[in-house]
Protein backbone atom coordinates (compact mmCIF):
# COMPACT_ATOMS: atom_id res chain seq x y z
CA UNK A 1 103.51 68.61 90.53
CA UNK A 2 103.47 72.43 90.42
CA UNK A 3 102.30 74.18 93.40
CA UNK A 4 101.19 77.72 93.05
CA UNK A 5 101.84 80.35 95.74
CA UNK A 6 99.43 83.14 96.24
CA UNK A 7 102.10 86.05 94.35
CA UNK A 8 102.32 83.69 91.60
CA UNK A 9 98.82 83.39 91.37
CA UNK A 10 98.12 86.48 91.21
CA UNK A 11 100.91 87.47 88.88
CA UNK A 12 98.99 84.92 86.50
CA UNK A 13 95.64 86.95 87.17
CA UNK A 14 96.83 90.28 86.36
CA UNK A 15 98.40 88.39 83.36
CA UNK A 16 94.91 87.21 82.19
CA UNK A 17 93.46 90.37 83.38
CA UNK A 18 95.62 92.04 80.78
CA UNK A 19 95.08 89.39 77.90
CA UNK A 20 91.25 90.01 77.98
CA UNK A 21 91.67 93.79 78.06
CA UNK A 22 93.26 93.72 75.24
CA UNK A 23 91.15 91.44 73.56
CA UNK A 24 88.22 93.82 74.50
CA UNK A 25 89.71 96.48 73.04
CA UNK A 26 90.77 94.42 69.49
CA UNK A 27 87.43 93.23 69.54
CA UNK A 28 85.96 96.51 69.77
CA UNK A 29 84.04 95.78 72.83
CA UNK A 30 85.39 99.16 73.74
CA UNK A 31 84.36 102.65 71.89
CA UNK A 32 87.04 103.59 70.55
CA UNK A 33 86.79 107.03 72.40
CA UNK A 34 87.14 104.50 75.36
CA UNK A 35 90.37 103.00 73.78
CA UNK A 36 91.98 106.47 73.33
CA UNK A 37 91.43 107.54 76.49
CA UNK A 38 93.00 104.17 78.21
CA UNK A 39 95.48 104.60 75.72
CA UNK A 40 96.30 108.40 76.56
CA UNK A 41 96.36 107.60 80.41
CA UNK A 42 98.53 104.49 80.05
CA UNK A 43 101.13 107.03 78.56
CA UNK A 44 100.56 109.60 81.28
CA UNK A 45 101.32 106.65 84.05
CA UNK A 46 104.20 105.48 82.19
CA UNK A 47 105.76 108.85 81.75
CA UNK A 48 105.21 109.35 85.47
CA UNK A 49 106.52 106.04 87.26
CA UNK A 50 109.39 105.92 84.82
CA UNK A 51 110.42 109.66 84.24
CA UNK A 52 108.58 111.38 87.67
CA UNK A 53 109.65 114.70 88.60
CA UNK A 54 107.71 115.13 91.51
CA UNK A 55 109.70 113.39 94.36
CA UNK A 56 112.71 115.21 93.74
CA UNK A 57 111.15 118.81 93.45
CA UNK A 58 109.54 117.39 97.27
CA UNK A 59 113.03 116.96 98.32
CA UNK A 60 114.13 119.99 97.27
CA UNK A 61 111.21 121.95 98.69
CA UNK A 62 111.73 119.96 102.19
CA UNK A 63 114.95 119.84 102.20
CA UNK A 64 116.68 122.89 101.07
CA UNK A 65 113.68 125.38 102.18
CA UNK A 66 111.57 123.13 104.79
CA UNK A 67 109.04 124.57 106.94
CA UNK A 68 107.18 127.49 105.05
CA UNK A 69 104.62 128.67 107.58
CA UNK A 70 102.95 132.37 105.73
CA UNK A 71 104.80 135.47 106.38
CA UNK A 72 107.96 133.88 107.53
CA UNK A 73 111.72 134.39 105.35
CA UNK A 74 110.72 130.50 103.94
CA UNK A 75 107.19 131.01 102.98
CA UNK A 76 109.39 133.52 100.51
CA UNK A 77 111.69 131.11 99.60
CA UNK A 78 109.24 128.67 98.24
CA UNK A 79 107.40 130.80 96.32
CA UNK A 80 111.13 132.27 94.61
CA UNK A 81 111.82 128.37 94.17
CA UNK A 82 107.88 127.52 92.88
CA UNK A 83 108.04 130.12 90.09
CA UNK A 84 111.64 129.06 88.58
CA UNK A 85 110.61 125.43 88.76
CA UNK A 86 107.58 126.39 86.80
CA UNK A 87 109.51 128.44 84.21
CA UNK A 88 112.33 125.37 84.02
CA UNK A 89 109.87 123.64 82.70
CA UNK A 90 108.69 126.09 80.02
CA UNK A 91 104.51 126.60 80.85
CA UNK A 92 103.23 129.32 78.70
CA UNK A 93 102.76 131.22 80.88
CA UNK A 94 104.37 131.41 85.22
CA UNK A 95 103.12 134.74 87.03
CA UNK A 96 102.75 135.68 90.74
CA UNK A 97 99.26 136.60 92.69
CA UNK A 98 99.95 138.97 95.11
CA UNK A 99 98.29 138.51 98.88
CA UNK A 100 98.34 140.14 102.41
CA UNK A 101 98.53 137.22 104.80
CA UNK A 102 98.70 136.73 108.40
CA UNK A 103 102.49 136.77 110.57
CA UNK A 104 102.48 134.46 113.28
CA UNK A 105 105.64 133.38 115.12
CA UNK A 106 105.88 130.63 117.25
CA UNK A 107 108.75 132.13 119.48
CA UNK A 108 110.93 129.43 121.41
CA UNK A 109 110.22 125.90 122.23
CA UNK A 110 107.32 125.76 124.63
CA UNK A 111 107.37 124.15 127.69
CA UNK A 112 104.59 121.82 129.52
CA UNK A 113 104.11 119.93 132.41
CA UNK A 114 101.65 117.79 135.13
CA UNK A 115 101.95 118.70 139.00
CA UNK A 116 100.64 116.08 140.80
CA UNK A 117 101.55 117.44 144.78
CA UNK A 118 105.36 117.95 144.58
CA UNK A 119 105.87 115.95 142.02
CA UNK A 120 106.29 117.55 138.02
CA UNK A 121 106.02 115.37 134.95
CA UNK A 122 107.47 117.03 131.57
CA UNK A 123 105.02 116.62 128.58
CA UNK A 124 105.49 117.81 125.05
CA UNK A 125 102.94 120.85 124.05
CA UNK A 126 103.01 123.08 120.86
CA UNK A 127 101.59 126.07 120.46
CA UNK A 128 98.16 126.38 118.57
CA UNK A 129 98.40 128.93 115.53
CA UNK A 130 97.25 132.23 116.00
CA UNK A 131 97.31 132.06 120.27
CA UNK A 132 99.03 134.58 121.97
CA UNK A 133 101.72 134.14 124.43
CA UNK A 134 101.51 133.19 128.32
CA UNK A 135 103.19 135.38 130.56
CA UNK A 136 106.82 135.68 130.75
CA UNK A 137 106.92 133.12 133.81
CA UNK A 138 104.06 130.73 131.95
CA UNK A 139 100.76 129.83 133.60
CA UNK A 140 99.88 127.44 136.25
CA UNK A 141 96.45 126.60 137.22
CA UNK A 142 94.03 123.82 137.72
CA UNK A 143 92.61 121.41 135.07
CA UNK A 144 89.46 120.91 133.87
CA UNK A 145 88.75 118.48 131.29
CA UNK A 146 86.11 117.54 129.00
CA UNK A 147 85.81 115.98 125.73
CA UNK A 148 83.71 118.15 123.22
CA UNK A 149 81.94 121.90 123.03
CA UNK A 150 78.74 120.52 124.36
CA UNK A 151 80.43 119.74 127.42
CA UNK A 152 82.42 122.80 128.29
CA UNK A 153 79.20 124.95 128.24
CA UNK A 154 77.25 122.62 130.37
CA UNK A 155 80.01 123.26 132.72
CA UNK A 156 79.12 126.75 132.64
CA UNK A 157 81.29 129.73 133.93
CA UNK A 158 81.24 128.89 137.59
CA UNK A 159 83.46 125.58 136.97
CA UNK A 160 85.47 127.06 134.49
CA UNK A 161 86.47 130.34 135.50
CA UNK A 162 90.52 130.54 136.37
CA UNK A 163 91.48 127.20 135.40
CA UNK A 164 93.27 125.28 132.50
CA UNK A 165 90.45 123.62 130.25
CA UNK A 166 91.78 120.61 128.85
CA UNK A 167 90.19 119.46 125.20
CA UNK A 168 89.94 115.57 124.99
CA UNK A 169 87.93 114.36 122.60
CA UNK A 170 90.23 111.25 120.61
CA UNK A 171 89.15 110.28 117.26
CA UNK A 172 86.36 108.38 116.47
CA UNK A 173 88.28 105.26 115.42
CA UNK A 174 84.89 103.73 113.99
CA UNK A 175 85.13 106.02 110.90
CA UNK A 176 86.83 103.90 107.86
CA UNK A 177 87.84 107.33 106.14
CA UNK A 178 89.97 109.25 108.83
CA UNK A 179 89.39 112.63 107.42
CA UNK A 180 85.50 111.96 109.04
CA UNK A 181 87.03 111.34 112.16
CA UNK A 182 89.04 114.35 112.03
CA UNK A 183 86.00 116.50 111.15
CA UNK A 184 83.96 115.86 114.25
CA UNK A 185 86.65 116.93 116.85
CA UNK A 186 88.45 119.69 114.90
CA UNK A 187 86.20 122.02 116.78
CA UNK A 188 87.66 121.63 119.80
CA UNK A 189 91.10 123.02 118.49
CA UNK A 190 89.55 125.95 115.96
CA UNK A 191 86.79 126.95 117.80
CA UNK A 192 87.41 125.62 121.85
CA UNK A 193 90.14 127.91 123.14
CA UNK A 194 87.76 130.86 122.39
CA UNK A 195 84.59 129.36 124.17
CA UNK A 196 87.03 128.87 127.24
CA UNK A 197 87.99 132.50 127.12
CA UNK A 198 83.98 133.26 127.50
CA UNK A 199 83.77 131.13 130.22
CA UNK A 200 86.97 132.82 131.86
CA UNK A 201 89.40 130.17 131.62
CA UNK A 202 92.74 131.10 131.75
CA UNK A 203 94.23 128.99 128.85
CA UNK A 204 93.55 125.76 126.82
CA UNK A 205 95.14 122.74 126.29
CA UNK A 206 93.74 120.68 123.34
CA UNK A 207 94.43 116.69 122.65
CA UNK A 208 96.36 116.17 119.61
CA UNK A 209 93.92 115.62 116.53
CA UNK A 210 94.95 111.68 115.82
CA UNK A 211 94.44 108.25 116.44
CA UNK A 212 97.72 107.43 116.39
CA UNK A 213 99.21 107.43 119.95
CA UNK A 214 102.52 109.08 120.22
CA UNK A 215 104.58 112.01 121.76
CA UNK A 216 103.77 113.94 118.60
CA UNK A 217 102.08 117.15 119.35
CA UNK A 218 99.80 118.40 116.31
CA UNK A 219 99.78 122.03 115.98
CA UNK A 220 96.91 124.02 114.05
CA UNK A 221 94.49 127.03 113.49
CA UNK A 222 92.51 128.27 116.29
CA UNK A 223 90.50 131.11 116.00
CA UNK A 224 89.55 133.68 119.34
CA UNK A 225 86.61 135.57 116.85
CA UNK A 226 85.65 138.50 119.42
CA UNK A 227 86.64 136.41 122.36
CA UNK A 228 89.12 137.53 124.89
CA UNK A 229 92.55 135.54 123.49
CA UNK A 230 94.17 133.04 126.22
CA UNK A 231 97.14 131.04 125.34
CA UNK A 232 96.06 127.31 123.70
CA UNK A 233 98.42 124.64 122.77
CA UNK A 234 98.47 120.69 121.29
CA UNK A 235 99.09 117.85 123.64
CA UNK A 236 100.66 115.20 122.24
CA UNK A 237 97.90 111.75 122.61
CA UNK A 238 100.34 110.20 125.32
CA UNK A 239 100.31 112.63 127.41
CA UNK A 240 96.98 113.76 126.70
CA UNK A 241 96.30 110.00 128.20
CA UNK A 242 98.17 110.77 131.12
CA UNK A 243 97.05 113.68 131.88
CA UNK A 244 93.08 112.24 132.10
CA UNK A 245 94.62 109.22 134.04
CA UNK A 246 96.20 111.64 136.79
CA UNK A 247 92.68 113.53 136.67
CA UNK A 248 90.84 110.68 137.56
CA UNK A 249 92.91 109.70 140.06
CA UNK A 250 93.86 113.00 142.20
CA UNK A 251 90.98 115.37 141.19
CA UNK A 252 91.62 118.42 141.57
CA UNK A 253 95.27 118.39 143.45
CA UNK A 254 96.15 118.09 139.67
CA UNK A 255 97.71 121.41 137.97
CA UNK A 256 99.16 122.21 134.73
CA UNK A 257 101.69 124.51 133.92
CA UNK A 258 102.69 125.74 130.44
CA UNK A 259 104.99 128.66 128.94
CA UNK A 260 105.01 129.61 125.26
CA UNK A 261 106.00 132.99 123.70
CA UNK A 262 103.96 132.87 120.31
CA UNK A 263 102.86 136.32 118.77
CA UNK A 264 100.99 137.41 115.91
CA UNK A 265 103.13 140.29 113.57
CA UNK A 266 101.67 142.83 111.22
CA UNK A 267 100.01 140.71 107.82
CA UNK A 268 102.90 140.29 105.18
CA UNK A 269 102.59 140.64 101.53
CA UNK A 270 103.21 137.33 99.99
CA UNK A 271 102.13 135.25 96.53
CA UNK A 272 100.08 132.76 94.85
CA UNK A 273 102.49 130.78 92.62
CA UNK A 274 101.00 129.95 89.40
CA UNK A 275 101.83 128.41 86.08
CA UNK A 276 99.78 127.37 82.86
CA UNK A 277 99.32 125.86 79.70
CA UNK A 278 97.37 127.24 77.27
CA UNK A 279 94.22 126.45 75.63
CA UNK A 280 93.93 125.46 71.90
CA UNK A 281 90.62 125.87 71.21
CA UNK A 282 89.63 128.10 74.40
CA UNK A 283 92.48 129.78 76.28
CA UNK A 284 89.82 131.47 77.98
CA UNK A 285 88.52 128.25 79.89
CA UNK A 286 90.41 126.98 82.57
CA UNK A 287 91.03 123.50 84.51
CA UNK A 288 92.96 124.78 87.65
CA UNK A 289 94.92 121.65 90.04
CA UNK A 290 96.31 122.59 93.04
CA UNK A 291 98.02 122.74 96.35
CA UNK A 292 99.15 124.74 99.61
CA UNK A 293 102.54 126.12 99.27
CA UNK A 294 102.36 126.70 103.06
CA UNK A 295 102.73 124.89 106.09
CA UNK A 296 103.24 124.73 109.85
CA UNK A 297 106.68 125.25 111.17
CA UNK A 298 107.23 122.27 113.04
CA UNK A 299 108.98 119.88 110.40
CA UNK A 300 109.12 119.96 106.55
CA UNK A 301 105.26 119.60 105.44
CA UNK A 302 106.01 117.11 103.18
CA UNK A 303 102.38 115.26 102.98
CA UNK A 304 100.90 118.74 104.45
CA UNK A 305 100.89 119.80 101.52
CA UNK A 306 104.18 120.12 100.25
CA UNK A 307 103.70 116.33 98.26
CA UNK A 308 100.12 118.78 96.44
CA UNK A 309 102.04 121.57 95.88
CA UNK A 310 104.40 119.32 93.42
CA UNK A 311 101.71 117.45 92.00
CA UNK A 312 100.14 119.97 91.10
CA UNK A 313 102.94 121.03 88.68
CA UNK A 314 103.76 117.52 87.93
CA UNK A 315 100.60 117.34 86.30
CA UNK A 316 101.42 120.50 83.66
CA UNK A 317 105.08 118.48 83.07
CA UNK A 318 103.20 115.26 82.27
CA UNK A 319 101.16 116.80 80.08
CA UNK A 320 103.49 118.68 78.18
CA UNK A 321 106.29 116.00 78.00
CA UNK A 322 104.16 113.47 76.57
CA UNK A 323 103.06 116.01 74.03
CA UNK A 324 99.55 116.52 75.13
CA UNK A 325 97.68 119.47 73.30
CA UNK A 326 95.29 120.81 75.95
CA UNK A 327 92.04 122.12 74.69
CA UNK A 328 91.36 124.34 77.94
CA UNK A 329 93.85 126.08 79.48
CA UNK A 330 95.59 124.12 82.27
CA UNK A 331 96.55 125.83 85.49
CA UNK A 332 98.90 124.82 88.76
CA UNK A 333 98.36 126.98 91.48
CA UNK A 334 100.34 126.63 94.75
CA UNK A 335 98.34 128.62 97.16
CA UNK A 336 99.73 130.58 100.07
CA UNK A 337 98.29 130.72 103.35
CA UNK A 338 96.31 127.42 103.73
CA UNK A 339 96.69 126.60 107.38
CA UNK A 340 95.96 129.72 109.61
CA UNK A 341 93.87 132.16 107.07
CA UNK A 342 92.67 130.87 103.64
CA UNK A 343 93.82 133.99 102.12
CA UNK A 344 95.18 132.68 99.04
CA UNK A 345 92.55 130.59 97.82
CA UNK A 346 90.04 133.94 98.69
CA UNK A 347 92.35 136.02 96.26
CA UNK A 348 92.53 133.28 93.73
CA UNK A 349 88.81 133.38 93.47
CA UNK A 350 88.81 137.49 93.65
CA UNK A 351 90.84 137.66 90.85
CA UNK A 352 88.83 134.89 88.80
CA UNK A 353 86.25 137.12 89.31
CA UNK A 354 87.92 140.24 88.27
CA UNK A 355 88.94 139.31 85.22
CA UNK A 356 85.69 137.45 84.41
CA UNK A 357 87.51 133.98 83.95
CA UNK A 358 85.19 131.23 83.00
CA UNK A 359 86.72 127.58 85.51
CA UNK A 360 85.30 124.30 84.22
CA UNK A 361 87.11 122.75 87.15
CA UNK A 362 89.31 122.98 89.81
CA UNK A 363 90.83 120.16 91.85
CA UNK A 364 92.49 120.10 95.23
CA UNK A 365 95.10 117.54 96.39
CA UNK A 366 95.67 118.73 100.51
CA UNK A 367 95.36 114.79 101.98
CA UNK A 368 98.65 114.00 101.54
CA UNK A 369 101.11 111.46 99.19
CA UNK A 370 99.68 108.38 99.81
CA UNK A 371 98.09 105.63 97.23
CA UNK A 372 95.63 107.66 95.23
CA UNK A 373 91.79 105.76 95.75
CA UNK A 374 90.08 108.08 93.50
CA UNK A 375 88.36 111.42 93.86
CA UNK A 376 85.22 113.14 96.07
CA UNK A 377 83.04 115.56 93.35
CA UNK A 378 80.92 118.90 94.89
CA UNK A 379 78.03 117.81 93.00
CA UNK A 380 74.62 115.40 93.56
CA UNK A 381 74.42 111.96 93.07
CA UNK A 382 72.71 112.26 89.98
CA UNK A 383 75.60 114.11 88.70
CA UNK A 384 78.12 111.73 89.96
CA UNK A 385 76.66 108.72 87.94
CA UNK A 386 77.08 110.03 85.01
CA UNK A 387 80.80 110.64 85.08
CA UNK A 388 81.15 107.10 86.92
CA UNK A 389 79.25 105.97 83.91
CA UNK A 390 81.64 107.51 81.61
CA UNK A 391 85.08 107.27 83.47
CA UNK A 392 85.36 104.38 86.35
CA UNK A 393 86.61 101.67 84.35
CA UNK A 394 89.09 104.13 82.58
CA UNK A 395 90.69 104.56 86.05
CA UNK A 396 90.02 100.80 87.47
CA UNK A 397 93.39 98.94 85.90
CA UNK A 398 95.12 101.62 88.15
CA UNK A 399 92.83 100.94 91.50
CA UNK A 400 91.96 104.89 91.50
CA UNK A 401 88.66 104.75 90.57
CA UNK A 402 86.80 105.55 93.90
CA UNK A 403 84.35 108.53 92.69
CA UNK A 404 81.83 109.79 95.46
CA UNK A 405 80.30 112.99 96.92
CA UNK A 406 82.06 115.44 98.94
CA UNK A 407 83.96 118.31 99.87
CA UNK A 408 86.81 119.77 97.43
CA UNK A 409 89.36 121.46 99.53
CA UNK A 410 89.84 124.79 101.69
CA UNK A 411 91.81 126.64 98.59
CA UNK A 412 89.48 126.04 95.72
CA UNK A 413 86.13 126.38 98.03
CA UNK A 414 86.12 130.00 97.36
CA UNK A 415 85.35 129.67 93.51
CA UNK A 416 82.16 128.27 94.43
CA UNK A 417 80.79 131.56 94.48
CA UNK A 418 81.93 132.26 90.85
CA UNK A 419 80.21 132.32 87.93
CA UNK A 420 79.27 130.31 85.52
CA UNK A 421 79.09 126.88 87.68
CA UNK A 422 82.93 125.66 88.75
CA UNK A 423 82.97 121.73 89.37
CA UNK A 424 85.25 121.38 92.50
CA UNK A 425 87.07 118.07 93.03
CA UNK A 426 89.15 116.72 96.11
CA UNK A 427 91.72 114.27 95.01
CA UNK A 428 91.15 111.62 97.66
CA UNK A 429 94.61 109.45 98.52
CA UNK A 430 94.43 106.61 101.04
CA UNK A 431 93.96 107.91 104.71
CA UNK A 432 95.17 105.98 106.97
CA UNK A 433 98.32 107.76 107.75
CA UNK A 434 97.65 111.16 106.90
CA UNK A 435 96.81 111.77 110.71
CA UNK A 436 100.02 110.06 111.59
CA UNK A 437 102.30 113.47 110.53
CA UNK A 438 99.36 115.83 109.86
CA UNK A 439 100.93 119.45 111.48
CA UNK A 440 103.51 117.84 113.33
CA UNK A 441 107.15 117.31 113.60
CA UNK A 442 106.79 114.21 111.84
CA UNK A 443 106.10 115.01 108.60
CA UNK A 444 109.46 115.19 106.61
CA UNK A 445 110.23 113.70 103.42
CA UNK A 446 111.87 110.49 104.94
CA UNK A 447 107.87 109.83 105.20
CA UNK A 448 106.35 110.24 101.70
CA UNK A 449 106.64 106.81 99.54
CA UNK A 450 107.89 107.98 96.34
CA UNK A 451 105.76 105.32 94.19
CA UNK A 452 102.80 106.26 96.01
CA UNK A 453 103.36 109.69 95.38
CA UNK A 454 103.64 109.28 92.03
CA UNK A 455 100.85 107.11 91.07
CA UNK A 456 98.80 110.12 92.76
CA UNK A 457 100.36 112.49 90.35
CA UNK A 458 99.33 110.15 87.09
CA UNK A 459 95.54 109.74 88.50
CA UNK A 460 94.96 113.48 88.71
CA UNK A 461 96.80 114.56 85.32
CA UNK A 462 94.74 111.56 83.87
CA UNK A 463 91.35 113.03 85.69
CA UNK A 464 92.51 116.48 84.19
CA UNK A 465 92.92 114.96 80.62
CA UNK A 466 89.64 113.56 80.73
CA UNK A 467 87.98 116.84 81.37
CA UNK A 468 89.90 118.54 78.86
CA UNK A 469 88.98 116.26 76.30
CA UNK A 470 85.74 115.80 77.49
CA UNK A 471 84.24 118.15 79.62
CA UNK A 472 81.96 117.65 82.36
């Protein structure tokens, strides 16, 4: 008697699976604009998870160059490497976009810890991008925690004035998508440093934005606006932990004491890098995919966003290598100056605008390598089920064919405000882990999945294909 285990079992379904689709199709159940298209993006996956380029251009980028936070000597050297990898491959066309950007240093390693009476406990800070420095000797001073913006001005300037105001609100861990949870405590690392400076505070500390608990500290944007600047930096979740525990427990014999030396140079010229294929029929339209060529200076940003930045151009070599005529013009664009200014996406949309170019799309992939689930579209519901109608079972065989309402990305939100209409896409991978590495010294190569990686880089060239040939 044969007894099936579940693998086999499901090796016999996706066998079946695979017998009917084909029957379908032979059977013309299928249109056969239907059959072309599964046809067309069956050859883009197989060129990708046999002949994939993209996981060793991430090595390279990570490896060789590494860290490539705007304005600094590597920022440099991945847009010199980003332009010759484009031109290796032979696009019609590679060019740079000049762009002022900002030129912050993080200075030497910073240095944190609890005082609890005589006693001092070492924790592991980083400094927040864009703060300024403490004084030479650091800063000690009471704590004063709370867990959103809402608090902190109910607090008022009475019981914040002088001390340390500690940030820690954790992730919502109710929110399936993580990117949600992200998005409601954000706030207290972009905008919370600069409300404690209005309140007098004399610097910030901010809980690590992650549900993962670990002696990671996440670095990231904060911005002072017209406030009075006081040093800010990322606790890492563990000690963020202990630092509330110790709180609760000894009030307000609890101090903390930090030193950093971060400062904030003259803006730098720098580059957009950006490569294309040209239209057929009209060169003058253009589908534009792409990613940050920046990233915090902590590790290697390999999911932040060094695994977009090679999709991005993975997608142009798929495309060409299989011997795909494009009907638009195809662009990659690795943008400069993601994390602590936007300032090449805003020039990128400038110069759209300049030269009166005419986007049918653009499409963002800043969530990291991970299994592709689909994509979030800038439009209404109405307008989504139309192009579910027309291209969810195209990506279903590949389990990427999540298609919902949402936001596109930081780089291509700027082309909003171009004319005529521009749809804007966000290539949405699983996110689960993104939060694990996001802006810390975690994310390194070692960490991207090359498979996963490039199964993401087939689902966007085949999304890209589909507009081309179809439109939108």
């Amino acid at each position: 008697m044969l007894i099936f285990g579940p693998k086999l079992t499901l090796i016999m379904k996706l066998q079946l699976s695979t017998i009917l689709a084909t029957l379908f199709i032979s059977t013309g159940t299928l249109s056969a604009q239907a059959q072309q298209d599964s046809l067309m993006m069956r050859k883009i996956y197989d060129e990708e998870l046999v002949n994939g380029k993209c996981y060793e251009n991430l090595h390279y980028l990570c490896k060789n160059i590494g860290g490539r936070l705007s304005g600094s000597a590597n920022a440099q050297k991945a847009v010199e490497w980003g332009k010759n990898l484009m031109e290796e491959y032979g696009f019609d066309s590679v060019y740079l976009q000049p762009v002022m950007v900002p030129h912050w240093v993080r200075g030497e390693k910073e240095k944190g810890s609890i005082m609890v009476g005589k006693s001092t406990i070492p924790v592991v800070i980083a400094a927040l991008g864009g703060s300024i420095a403490t004084p030479a000797n650091g800063i000690t001073a009471e704590v004063v925690e709370v867990h959103n913006l809402g608090e902190l001005q109910a607090l008022g300037e009475a019981r914040v004035k002088g001390k340390i105001v500690f940030f820690n609100g954790p992730f919502d861990q109710r929110y399936i998508e993580t990117m949600r949870a992200y998005g409601s405590t954000a706030a207290q690392r972009s905008m919370g440093p600069a409300l404690a400076s209005k309140l007098g505070a004399v610097g910030a500390i901010v809980r690590s934005l992650t549900g993962t608990l670990d002696n990671y500290p996440h670095t990231g944007a904060t911005n002072y606006g017209a406030s009075k600047p006081i040093p800010a930096a990322a606790i890492s979740t563990l000690a963020a932990n202990q630092l509330s525990d110790l709180l609760k427990r000894n009030g307000t014999t609890v101090k903390f004491y930090f030193k950093q030396s971060c400062q904030t140079l003259p803006d730098i010229l720098s580059y957009n890098v950006v490569g294309e294929l040209k239209g057929s029929e009209h060169s003058n339209k253009i589908i534009t995919v792409g990613g940050h060529l920046d990233s915090w200076d902590l590790a290697e940003g390999a999911h932040d966003d060094g695994t977009g930045v090679v999709q991005s151009a993975e997608v142009l070599r798929l495309l060409k290598t299989i011997g795909y005529k494009p009907k638009n013009t195809i662009r990659a664009v690795f943008f400069m100056n993601e994390e602590n200014g936007d300032k090449g996406g805003a020039k990128y949309a400038e110069l759209a605008a300049a030269n009166n170019e005419e986007h049918l799309a653009a499409i963002e992939t800043d969530e990291g390598g991970f299994t592709p689930r689909g994509f979030r579209f800038d439009i209404s519901e109405k307008q989504l089920l139309q192009i579910k109608q027309n291209w969810k079972a195209l990506f279903e065989p590949f389990e990427a064919d999540l298609m919902v309402t949402g936001g596109s990305g930081t780089d291509i939100e700027p082309l909003r405000n171009t004319r005529p209409h521009v749809m804007l896409i966000g290539f949405q991978p699983d996110s689960q882990r993104y939060f694990d590495f996001h802006h810390t010294p975690n994310d390194v190569f070692e960490n991207v999945n090359k498979r996963e990686l490039e199964l993401g880089s087939a689902a966007i060239a085949s999304l890209v294909y589909l507009i081309d040939e179809h439109g939108l």
